[in-house]
C-alpha atoms as a PDB file:
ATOM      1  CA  UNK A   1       8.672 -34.431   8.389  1.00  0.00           C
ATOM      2  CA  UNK A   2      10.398 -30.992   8.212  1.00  0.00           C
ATOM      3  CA  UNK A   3      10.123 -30.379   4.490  1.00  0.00           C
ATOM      4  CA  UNK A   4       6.464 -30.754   4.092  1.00  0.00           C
ATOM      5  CA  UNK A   5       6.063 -28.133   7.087  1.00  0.00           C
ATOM      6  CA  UNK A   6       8.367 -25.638   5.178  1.00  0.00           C
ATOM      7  CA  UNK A   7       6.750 -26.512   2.558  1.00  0.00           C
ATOM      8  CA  UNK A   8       3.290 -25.365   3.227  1.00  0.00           C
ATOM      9  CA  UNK A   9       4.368 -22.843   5.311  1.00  0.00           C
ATOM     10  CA  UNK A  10       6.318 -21.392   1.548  1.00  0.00           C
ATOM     11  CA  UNK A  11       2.729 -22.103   0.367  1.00  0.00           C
ATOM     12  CA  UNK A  12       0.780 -19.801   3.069  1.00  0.00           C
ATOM     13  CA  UNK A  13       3.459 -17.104   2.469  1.00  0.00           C
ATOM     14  CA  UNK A  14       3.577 -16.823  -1.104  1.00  0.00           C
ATOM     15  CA  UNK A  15      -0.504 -16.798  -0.796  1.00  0.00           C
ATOM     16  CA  UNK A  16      -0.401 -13.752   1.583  1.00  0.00           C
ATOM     17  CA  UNK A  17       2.269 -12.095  -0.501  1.00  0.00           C
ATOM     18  CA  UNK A  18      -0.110 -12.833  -3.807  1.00  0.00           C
ATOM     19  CA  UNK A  19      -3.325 -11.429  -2.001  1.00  0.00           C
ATOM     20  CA  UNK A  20      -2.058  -8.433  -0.923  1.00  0.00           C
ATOM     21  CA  UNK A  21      -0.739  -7.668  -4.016  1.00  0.00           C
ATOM     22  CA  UNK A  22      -3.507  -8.655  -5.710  1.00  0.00           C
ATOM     23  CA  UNK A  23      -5.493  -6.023  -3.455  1.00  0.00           C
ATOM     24  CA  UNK A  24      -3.076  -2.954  -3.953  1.00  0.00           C
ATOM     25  CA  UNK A  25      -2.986  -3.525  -7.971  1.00  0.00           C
ATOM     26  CA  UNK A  26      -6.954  -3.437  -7.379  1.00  0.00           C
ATOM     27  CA  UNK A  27      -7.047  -0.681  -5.574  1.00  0.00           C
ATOM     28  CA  UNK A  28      -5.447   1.115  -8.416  1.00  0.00           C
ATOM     29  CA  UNK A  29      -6.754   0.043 -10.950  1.00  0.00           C
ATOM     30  CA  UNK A  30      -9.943   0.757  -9.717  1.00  0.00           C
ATOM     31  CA  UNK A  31      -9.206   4.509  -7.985  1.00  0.00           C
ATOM     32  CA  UNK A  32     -11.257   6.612 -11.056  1.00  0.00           C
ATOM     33  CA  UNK A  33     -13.999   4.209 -10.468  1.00  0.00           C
ATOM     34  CA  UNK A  34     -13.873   5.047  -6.953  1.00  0.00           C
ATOM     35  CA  UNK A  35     -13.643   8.266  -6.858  1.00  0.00           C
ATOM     36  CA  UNK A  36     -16.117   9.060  -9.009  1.00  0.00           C
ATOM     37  CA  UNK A  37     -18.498   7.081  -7.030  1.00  0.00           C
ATOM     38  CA  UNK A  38     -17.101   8.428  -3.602  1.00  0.00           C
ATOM     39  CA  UNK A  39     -18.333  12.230  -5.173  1.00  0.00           C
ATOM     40  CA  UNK A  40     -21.001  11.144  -6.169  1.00  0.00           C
ATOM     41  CA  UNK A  41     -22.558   9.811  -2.815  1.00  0.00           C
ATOM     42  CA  UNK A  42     -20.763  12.848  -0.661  1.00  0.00           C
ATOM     43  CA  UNK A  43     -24.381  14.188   0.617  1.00  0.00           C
ATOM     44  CA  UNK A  44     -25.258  10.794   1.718  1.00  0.00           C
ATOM     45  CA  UNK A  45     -22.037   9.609   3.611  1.00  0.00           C
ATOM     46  CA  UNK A  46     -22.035  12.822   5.402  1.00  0.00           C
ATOM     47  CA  UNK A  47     -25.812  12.395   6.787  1.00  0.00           C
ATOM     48  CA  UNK A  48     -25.273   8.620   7.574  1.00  0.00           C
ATOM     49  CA  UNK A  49     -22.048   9.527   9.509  1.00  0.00           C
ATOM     50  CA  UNK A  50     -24.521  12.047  11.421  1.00  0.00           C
ATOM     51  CA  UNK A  51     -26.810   9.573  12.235  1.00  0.00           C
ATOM     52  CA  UNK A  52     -24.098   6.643  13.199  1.00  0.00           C
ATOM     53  CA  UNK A  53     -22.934   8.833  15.319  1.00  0.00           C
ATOM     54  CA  UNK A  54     -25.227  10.170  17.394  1.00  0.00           C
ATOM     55  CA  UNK A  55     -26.723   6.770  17.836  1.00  0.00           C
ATOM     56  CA  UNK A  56     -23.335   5.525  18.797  1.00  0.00           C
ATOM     57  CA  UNK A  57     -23.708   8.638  21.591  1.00  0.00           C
ATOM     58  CA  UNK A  58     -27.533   7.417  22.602  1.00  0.00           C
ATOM     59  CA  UNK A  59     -26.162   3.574  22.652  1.00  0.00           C
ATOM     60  CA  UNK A  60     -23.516   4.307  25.267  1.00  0.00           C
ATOM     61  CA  UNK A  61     -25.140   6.637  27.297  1.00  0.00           C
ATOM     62  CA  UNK A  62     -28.024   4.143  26.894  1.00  0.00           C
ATOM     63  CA  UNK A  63     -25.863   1.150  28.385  1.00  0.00           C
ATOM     64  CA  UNK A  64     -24.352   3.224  31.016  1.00  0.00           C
ATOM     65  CA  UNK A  65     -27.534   4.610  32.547  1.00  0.00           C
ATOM     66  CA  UNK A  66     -28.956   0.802  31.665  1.00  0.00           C
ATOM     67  CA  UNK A  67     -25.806  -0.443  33.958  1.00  0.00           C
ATOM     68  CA  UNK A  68     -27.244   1.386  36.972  1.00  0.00           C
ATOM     69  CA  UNK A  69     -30.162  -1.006  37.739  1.00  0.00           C
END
Protein backbone atom coordinates (compact mmCIF):
# COMPACT_ATOMS: atom_id res chain seq x y z
CA UNK A 1 0.00 0.00 0.00
CA UNK A 2 3.00 2.33 0.66
CA UNK A 3 4.83 1.88 -2.62
CA UNK A 4 2.11 2.80 -4.96
CA UNK A 5 1.65 6.14 -2.79
CA UNK A 6 5.44 6.91 -3.22
CA UNK A 7 5.05 5.98 -6.26
CA UNK A 8 2.70 8.48 -7.65
CA UNK A 9 3.72 10.91 -5.43
CA UNK A 10 7.62 10.35 -7.56
CA UNK A 11 5.16 10.73 -10.49
CA UNK A 12 3.53 14.27 -9.41
CA UNK A 13 7.09 15.46 -8.55
CA UNK A 14 8.99 14.62 -11.47
CA UNK A 15 5.81 16.26 -13.46
CA UNK A 16 6.21 19.60 -11.55
CA UNK A 17 9.97 19.45 -11.89
CA UNK A 18 9.39 18.72 -15.93
CA UNK A 19 6.81 21.69 -16.25
CA UNK A 20 8.67 24.17 -14.78
CA UNK A 21 11.47 23.44 -16.67
CA UNK A 22 9.73 23.11 -19.56
CA UNK A 23 8.44 26.83 -18.89
CA UNK A 24 11.93 28.48 -18.10
CA UNK A 25 13.61 26.77 -21.38
CA UNK A 26 10.41 28.51 -23.07
CA UNK A 27 10.80 31.50 -21.74
CA UNK A 28 14.18 31.64 -23.30
CA UNK A 29 13.88 30.45 -26.09
CA UNK A 30 11.26 32.63 -26.85
CA UNK A 31 12.78 36.16 -25.16
CA UNK A 32 13.68 37.88 -28.94
CA UNK A 33 10.22 36.97 -29.86
CA UNK A 34 9.07 38.69 -26.89
CA UNK A 35 10.72 41.46 -26.83
CA UNK A 36 10.26 42.46 -30.02
CA UNK A 37 6.62 42.19 -29.59
CA UNK A 38 6.69 43.85 -26.02
CA UNK A 39 8.31 47.20 -28.17
CA UNK A 40 6.27 46.95 -30.43
CA UNK A 41 2.91 47.34 -28.43
CA UNK A 42 4.67 49.97 -25.78
CA UNK A 43 2.01 52.88 -26.76
CA UNK A 44 -0.77 50.55 -26.19
CA UNK A 45 0.19 48.85 -22.78
CA UNK A 46 0.87 52.20 -21.43
CA UNK A 47 -2.80 53.65 -22.33
CA UNK A 48 -4.55 50.35 -21.22
CA UNK A 49 -2.63 50.51 -17.87
CA UNK A 50 -4.17 54.21 -17.75
CA UNK A 51 -7.43 53.13 -18.22
CA UNK A 52 -7.25 49.82 -15.80
CA UNK A 53 -6.34 51.93 -13.49
CA UNK A 54 -8.39 54.57 -13.08
CA UNK A 55 -11.32 52.27 -13.39
CA UNK A 56 -9.83 50.19 -10.67
CA UNK A 57 -9.95 53.88 -8.68
CA UNK A 58 -13.85 54.54 -9.89
CA UNK A 59 -14.67 50.66 -8.93
CA UNK A 60 -13.58 51.08 -5.32
CA UNK A 61 -14.64 54.33 -4.62
CA UNK A 62 -17.78 53.10 -6.44
CA UNK A 63 -18.28 50.09 -3.88
CA UNK A 64 -17.41 52.12 -0.95
CA UNK A 65 -19.84 54.98 -1.48
CA UNK A 66 -22.29 51.90 -2.84
CA UNK A 67 -21.61 50.30 0.86
CA UNK A 68 -23.23 53.33 2.50
CA UNK A 69 -26.90 52.54 1.64
Amino acid sequence: MLAPALAVTGAMTAGIIVTIAGVAVAGVLARDRLMALLACTEWWRYHLGKALEIGRSVAVLGLGIWSYF
